[in-house]
PDB file of N, CA and C in Angstrom:
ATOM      1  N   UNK A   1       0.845  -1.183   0.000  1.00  0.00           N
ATOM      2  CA  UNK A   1       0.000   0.000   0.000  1.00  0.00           C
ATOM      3  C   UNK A   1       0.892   1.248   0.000  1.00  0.00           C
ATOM      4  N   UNK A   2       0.397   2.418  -0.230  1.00  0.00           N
ATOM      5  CA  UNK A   2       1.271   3.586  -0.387  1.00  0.00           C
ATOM      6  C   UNK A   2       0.361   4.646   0.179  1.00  0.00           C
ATOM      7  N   UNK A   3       0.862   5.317   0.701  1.00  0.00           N
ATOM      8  CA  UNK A   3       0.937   6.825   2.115  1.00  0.00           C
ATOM      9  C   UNK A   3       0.270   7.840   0.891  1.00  0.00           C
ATOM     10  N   UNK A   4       0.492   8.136  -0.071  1.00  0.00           N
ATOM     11  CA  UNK A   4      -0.456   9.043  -0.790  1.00  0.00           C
ATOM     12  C   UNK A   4      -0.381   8.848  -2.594  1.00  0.00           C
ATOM     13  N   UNK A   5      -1.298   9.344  -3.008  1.00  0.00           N
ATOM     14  CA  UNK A   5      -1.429   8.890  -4.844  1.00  0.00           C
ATOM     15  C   UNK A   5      -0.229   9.300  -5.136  1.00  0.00           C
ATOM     16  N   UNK A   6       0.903  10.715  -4.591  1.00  0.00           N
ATOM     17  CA  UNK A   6       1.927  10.399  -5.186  1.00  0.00           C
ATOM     18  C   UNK A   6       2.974   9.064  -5.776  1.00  0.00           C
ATOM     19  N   UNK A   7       2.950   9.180  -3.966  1.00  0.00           N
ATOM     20  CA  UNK A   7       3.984   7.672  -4.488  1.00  0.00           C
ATOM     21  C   UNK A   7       3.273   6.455  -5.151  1.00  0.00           C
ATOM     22  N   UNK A   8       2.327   6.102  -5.214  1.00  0.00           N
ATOM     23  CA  UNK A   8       1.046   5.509  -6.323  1.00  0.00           C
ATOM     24  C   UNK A   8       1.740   5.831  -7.282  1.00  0.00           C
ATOM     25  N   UNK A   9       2.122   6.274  -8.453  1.00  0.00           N
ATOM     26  CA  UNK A   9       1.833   7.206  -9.472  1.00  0.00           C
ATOM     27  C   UNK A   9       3.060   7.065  -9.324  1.00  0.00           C
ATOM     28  N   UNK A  10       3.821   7.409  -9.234  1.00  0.00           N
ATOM     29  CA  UNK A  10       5.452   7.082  -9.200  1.00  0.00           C
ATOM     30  C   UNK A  10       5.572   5.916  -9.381  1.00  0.00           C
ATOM     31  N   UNK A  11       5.518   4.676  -8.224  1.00  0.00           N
ATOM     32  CA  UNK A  11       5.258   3.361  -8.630  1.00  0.00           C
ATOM     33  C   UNK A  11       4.991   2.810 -10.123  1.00  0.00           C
ATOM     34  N   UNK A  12       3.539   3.402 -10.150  1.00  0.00           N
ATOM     35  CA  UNK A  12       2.964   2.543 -11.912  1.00  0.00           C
ATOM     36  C   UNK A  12       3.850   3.532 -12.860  1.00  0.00           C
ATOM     37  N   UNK A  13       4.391   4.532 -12.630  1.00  0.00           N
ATOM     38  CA  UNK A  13       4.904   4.613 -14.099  1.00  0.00           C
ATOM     39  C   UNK A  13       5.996   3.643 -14.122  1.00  0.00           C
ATOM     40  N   UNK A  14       6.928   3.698 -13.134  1.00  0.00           N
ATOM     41  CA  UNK A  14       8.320   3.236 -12.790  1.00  0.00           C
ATOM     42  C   UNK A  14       8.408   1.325 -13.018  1.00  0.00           C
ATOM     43  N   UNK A  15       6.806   0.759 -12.982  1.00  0.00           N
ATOM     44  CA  UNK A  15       7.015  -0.300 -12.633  1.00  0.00           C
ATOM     45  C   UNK A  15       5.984  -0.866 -13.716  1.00  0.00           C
ATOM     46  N   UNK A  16       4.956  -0.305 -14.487  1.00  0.00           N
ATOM     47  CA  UNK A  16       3.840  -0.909 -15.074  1.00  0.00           C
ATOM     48  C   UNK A  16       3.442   0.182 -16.081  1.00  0.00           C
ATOM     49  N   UNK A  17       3.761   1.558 -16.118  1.00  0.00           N
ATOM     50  CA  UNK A  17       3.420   2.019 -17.008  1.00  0.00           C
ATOM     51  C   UNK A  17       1.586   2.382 -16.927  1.00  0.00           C
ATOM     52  N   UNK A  18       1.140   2.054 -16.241  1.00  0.00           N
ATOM     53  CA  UNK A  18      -0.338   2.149 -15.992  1.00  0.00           C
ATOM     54  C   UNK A  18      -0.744   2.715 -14.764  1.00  0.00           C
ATOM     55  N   UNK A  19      -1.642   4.173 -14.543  1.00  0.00           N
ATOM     56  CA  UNK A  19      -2.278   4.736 -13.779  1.00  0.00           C
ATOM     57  C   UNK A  19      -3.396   4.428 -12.752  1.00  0.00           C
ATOM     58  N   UNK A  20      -3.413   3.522 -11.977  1.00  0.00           N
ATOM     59  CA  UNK A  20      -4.833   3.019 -11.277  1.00  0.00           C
ATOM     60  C   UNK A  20      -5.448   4.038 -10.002  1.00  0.00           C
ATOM     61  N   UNK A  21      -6.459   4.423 -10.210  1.00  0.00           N
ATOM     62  CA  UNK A  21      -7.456   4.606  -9.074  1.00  0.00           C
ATOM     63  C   UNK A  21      -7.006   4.354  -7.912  1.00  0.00           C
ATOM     64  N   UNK A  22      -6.545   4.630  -6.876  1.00  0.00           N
ATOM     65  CA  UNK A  22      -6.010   3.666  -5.831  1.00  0.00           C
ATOM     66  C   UNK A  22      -7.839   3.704  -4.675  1.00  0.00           C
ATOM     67  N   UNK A  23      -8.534   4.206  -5.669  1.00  0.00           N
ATOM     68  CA  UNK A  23     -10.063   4.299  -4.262  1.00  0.00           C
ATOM     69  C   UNK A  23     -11.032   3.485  -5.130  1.00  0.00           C
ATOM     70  N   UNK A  24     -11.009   3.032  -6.926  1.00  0.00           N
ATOM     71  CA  UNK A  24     -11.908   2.573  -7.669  1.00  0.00           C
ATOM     72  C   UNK A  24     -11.465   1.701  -8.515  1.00  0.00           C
ATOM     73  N   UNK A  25     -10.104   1.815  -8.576  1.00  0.00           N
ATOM     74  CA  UNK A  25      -9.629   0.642  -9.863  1.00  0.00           C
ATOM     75  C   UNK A  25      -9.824   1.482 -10.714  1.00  0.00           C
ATOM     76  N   UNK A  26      -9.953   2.256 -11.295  1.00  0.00           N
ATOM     77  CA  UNK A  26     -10.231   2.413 -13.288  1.00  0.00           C
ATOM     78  C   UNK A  26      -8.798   2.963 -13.596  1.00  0.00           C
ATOM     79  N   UNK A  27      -7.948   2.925 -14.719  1.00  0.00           N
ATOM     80  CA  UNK A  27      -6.970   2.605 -14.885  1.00  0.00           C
ATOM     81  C   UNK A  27      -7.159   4.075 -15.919  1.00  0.00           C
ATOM     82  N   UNK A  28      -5.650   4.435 -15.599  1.00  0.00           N
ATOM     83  CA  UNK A  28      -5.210   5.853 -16.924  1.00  0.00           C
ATOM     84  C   UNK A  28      -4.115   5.503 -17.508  1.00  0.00           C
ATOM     85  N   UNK A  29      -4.187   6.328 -18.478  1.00  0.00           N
ATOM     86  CA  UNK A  29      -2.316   5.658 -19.450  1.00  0.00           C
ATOM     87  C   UNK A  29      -1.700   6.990 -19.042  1.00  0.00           C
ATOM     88  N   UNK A  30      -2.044   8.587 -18.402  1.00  0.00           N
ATOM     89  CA  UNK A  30      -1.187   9.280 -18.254  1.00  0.00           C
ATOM     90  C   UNK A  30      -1.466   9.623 -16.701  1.00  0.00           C
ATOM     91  N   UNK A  31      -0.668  10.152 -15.584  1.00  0.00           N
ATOM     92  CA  UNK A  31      -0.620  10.640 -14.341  1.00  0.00           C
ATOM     93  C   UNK A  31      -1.931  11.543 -14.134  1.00  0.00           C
ATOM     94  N   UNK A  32      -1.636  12.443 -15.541  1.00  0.00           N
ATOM     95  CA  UNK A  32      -2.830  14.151 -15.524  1.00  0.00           C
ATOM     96  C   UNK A  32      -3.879  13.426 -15.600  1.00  0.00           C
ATOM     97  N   UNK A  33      -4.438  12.460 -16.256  1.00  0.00           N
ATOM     98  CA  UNK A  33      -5.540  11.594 -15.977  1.00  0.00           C
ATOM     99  C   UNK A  33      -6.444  11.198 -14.800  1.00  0.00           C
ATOM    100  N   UNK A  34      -5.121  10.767 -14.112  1.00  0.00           N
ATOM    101  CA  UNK A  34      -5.391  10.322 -13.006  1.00  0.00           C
ATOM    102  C   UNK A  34      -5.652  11.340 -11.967  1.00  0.00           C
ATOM    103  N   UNK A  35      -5.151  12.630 -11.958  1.00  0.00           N
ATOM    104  CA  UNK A  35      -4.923  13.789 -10.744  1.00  0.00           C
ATOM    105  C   UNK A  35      -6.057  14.001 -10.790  1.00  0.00           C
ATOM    106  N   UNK A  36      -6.728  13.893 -12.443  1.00  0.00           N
ATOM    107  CA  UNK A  36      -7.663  14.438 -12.636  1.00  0.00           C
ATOM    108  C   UNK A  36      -8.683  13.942 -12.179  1.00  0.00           C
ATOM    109  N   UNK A  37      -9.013  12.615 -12.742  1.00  0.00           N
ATOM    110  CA  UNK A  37     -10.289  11.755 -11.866  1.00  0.00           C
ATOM    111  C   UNK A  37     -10.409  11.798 -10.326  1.00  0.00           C
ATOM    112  N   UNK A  38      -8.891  12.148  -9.641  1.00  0.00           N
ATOM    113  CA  UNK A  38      -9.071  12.457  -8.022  1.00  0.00           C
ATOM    114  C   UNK A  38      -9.680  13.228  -7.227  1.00  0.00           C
ATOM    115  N   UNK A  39      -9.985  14.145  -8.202  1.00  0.00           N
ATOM    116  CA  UNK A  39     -10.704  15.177  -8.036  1.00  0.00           C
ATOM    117  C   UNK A  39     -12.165  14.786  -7.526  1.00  0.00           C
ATOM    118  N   UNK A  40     -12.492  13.521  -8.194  1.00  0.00           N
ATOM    119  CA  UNK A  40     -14.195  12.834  -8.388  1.00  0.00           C
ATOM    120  C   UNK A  40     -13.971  12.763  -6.945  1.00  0.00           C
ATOM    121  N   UNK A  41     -13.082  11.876  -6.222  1.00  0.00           N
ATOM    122  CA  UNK A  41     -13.104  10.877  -4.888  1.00  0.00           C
ATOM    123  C   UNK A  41     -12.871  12.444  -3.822  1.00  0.00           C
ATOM    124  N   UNK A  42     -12.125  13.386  -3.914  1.00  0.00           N
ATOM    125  CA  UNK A  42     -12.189  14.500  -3.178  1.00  0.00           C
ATOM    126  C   UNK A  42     -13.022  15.215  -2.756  1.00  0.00           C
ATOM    127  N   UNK A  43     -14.364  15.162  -4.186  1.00  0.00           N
ATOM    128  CA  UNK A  43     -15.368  16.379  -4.115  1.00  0.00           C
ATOM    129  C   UNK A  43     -15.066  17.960  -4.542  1.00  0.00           C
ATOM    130  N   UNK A  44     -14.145  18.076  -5.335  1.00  0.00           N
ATOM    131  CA  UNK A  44     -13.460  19.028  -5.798  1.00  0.00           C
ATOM    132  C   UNK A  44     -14.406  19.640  -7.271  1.00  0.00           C
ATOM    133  N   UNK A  45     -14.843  20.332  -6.677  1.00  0.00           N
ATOM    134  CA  UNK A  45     -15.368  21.143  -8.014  1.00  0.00           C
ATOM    135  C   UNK A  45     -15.095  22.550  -8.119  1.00  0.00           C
ATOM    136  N   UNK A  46     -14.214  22.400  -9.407  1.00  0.00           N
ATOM    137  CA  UNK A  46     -13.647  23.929  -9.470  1.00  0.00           C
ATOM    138  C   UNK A  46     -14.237  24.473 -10.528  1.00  0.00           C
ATOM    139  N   UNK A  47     -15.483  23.817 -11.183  1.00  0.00           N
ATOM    140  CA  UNK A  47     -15.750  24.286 -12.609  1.00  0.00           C
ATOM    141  C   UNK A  47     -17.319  24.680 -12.352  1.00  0.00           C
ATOM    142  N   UNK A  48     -17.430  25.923 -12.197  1.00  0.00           N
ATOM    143  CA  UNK A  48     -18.800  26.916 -11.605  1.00  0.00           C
ATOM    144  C   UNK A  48     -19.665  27.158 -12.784  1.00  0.00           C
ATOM    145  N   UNK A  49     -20.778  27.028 -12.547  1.00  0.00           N
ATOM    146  CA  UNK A  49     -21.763  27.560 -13.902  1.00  0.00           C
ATOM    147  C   UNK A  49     -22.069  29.437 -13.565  1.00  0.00           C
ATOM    148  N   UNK A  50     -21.755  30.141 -13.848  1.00  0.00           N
ATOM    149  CA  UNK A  50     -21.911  31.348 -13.485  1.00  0.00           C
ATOM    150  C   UNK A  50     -23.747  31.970 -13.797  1.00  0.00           C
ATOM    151  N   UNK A  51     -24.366  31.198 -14.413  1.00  0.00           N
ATOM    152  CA  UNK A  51     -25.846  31.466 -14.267  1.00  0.00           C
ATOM    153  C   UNK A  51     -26.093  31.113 -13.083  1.00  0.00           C
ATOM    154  N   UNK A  52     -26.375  29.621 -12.664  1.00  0.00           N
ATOM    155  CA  UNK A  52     -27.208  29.167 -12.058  1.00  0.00           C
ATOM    156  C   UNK A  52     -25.766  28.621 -10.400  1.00  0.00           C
ATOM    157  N   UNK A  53     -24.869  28.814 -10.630  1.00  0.00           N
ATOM    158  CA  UNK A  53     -23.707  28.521  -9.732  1.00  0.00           C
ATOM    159  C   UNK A  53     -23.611  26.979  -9.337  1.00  0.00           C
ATOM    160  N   UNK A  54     -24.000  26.330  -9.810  1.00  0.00           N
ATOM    161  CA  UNK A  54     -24.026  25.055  -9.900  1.00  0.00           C
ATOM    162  C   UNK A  54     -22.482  25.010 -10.617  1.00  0.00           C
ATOM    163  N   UNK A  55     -21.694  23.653  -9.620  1.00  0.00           N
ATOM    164  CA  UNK A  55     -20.012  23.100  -9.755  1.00  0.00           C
ATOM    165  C   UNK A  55     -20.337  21.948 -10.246  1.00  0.00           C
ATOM    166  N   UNK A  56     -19.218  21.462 -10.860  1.00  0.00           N
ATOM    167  CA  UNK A  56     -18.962  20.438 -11.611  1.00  0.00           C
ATOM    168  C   UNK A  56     -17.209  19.943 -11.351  1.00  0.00           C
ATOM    169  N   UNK A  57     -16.910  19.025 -11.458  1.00  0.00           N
ATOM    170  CA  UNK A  57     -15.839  18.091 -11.424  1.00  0.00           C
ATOM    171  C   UNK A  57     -14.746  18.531 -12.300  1.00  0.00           C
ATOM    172  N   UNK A  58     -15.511  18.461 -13.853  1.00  0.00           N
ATOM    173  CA  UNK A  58     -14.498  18.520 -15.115  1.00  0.00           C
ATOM    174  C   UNK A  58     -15.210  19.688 -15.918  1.00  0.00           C
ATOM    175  N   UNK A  59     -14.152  20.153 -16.469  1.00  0.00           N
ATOM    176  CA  UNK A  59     -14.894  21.390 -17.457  1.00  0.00           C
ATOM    177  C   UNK A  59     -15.634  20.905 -18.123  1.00  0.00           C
ATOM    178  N   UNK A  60     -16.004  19.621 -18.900  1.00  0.00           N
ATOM    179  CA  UNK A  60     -16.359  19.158 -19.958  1.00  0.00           C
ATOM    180  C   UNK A  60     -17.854  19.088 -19.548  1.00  0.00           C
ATOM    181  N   UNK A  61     -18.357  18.899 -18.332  1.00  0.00           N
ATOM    182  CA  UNK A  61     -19.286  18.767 -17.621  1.00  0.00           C
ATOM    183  C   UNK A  61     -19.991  19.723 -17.570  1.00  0.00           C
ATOM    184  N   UNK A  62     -19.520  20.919 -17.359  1.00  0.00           N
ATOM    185  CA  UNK A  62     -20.020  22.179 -17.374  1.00  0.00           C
ATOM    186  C   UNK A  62     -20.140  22.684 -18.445  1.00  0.00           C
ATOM    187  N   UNK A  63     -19.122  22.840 -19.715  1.00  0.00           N
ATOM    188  CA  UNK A  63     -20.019  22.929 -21.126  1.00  0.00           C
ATOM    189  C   UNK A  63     -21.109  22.260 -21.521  1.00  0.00           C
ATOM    190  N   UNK A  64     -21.224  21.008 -21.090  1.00  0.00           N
ATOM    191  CA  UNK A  64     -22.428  19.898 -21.277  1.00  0.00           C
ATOM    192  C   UNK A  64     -23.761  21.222 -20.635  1.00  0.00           C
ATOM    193  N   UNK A  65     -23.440  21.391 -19.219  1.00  0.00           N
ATOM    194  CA  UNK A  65     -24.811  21.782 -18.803  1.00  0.00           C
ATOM    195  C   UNK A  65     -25.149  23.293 -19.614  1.00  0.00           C
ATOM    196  N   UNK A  66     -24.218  24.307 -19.535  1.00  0.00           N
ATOM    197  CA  UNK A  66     -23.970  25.086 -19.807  1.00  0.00           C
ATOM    198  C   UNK A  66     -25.129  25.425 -21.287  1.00  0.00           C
ATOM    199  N   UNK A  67     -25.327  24.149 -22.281  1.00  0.00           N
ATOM    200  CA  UNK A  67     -26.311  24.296 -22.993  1.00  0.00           C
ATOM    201  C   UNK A  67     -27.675  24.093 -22.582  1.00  0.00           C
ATOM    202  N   UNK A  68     -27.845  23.872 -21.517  1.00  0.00           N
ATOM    203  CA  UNK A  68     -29.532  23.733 -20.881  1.00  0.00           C
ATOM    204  C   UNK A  68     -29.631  25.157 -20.706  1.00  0.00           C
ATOM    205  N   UNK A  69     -28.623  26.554 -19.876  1.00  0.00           N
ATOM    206  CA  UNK A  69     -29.236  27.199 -20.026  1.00  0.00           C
ATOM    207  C   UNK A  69     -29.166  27.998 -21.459  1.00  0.00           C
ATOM    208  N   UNK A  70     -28.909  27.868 -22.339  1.00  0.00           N
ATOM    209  CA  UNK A  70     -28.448  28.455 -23.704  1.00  0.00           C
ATOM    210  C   UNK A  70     -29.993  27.984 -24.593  1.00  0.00           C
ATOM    211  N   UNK A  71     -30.147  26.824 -24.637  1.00  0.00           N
ATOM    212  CA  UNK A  71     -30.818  26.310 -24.877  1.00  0.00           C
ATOM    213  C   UNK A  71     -30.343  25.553 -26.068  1.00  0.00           C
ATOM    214  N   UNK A  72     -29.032  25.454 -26.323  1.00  0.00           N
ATOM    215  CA  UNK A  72     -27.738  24.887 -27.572  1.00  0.00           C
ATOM    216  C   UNK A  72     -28.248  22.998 -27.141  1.00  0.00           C
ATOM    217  N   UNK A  73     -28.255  22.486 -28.719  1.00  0.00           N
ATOM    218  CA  UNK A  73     -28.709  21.187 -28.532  1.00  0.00           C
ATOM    219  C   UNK A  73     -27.678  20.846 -30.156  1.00  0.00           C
ATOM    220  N   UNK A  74     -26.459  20.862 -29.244  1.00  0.00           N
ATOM    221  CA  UNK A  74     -25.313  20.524 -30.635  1.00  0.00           C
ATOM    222  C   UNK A  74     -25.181  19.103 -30.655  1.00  0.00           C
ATOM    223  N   UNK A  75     -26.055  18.026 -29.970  1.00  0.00           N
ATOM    224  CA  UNK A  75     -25.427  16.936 -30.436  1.00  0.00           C
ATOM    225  C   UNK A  75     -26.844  16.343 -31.176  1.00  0.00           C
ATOM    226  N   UNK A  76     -26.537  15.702 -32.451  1.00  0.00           N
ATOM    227  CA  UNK A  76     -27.283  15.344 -33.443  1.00  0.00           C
ATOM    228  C   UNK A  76     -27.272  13.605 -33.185  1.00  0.00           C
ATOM    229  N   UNK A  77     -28.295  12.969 -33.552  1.00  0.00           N
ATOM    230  CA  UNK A  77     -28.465  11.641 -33.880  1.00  0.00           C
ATOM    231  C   UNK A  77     -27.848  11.149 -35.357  1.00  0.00           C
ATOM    232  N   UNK A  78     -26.410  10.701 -35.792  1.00  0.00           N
ATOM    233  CA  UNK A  78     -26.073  10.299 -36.571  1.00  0.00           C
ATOM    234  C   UNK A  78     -27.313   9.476 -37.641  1.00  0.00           C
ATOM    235  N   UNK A  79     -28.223   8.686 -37.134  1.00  0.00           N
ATOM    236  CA  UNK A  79     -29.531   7.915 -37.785  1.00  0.00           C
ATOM    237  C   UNK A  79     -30.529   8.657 -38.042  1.00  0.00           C
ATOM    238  N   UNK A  80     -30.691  10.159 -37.553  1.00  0.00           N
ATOM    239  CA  UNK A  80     -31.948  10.560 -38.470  1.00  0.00           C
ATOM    240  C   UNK A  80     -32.074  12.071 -38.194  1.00  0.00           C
ATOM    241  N   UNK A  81     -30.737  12.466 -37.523  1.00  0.00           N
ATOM    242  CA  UNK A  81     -30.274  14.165 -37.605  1.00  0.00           C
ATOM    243  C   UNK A  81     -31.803  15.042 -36.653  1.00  0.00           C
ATOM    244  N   UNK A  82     -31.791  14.048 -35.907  1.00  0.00           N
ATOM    245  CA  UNK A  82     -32.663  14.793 -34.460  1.00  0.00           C
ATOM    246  C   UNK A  82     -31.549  15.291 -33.656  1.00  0.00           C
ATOM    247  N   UNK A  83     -32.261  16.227 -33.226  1.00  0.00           N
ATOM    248  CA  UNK A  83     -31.356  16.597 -31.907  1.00  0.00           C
ATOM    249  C   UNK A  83     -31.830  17.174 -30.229  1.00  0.00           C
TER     250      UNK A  83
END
């Protein structure tokens, strides 16, 4: 076992080349991956909706919502171009 995700993360590159979760198992191929998903197990939300102030985890999350209030519906159904 290891004292914090650093030395985690030191380990798998040094020894396996592979990033693991040390709280879930799911596996990264880069470190920034991983810092990043730590964020989930922390409760760390640094990514603010400035309408409605509602946080999010990952930026990507917050552009997602970010079109509810816009009312932006950019993703299309490849099978029949609904959206």
């Amino acid at each position: 076992a290891f004292q914090g995700v650093e030395k985690l993360v030191f380990h798998m590159r040094a020894q396996h080349f592979v990033f693991m979760c040390p709280r879930c198992g799911k596996q990264f191929n880069h470190s920034s991956n991983l810092n990043r998903h730590m964020n989930v197990h922390r409760g760390v939300k640094s990514h603010g909706c400035g309408v409605c102030g509602k946080s999010f985890t990952q930026k990507s999350t917050l552009h997602d919502h970010l079109n509810l209030h816009s009312g932006a519906r950019p993703y299309r159904c490849s099978y029949c171009d609904v959206r």
